[in-house]
Structures are given as structure tokens and as C-alpha cells.
Protein backbone atom coordinates (compact mmCIF):
# COMPACT_ATOMS: atom_id res chain seq x y z
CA UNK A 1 40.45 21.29 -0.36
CA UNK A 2 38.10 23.46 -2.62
CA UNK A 3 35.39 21.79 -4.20
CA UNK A 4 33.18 23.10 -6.73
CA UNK A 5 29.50 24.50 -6.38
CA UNK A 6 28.47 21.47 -8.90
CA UNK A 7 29.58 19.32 -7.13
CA UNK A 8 28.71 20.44 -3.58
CA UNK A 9 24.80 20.61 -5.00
CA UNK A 10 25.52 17.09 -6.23
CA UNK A 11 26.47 15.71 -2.93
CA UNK A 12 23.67 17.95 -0.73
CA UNK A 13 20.66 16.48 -3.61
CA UNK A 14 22.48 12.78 -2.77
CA UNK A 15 22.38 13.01 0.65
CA UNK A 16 18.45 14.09 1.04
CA UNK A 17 17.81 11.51 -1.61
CA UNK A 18 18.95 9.18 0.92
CA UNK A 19 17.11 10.59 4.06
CA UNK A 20 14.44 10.40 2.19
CA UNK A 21 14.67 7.12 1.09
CA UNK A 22 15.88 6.24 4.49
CA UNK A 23 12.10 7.91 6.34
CA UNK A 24 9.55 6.11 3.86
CA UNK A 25 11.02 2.91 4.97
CA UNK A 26 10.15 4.51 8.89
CA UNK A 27 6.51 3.90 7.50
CA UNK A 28 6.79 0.16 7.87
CA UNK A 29 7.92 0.23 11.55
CA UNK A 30 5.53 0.20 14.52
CA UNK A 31 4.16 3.02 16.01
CA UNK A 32 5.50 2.02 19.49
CA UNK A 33 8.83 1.61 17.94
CA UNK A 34 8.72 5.37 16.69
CA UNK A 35 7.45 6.35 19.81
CA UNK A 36 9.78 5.09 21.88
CA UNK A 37 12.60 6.90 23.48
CA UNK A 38 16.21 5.54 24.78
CA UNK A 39 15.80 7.57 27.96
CA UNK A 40 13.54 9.99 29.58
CA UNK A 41 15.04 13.11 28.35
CA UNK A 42 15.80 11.92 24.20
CA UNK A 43 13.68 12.42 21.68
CA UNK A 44 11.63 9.42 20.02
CA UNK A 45 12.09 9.34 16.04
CA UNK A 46 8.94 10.71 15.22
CA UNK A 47 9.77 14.21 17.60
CA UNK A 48 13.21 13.86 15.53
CA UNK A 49 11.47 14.35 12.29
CA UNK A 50 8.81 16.89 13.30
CA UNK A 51 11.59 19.13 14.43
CA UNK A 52 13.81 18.81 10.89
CA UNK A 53 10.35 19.04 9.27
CA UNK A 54 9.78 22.68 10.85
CA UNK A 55 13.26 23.73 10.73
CA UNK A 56 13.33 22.52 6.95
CA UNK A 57 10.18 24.91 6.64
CA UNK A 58 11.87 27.96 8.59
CA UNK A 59 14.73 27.64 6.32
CA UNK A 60 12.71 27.52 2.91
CA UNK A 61 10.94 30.24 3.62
């Protein structure tokens, strides 16, 4: 299936649209619930977002 470059941008902008939307309502949860981790060696949800914030930096550059 080919799909065209229009439409591929159209998709990518809809999908961050709706991370994004998705992280500002993160800003109404509790601190302890972004902190917290469902074991020992996974990452909480606010080490989640630092990393895709730097890689999103590394890859705008």
C-alpha cells in the first residue's frame, strides 16, 4: 500500500496533536502518580517523557 507524502504529514501532525493533548492532561495527576514505577527496573512517566523530550531535541537539531 503506497500512501502519499500529504497524507503521511497529515497522519504524523494528528498523531502529536494527540500526545500532546494526551501530556497536558498528565498535569492534573499527582506527582506520586508520575513518579511511580510498575517495577524496580521500568521507567515512571515523567523519566518516559524526559527521554522523548531529549530524543525529540537530538532529532530536530
Amino acid at each position: 500500500m503506497k500512501i502519499t507524502t500529504q497524507l503521511l504529514l497529515k497522519e504524523l501532525k494528528e498523531q502529536v496533536q494527540s500526545h500532546l493533548d494526551y501530556v497536558i492532561t498528565l498535569k492534573e495527576k499527582d506527582l506520586g502518580f508520575l513518579q511511580c514505577r510498575n517495577s524496580r527496573s521500568s521507567w515512571n512517566v515523567l523519566e518516559c517523557l524526559e527521554h522523548l523530550n531529549l530524543y525529540g531535541e537530538y532529532y530536530t537539531i
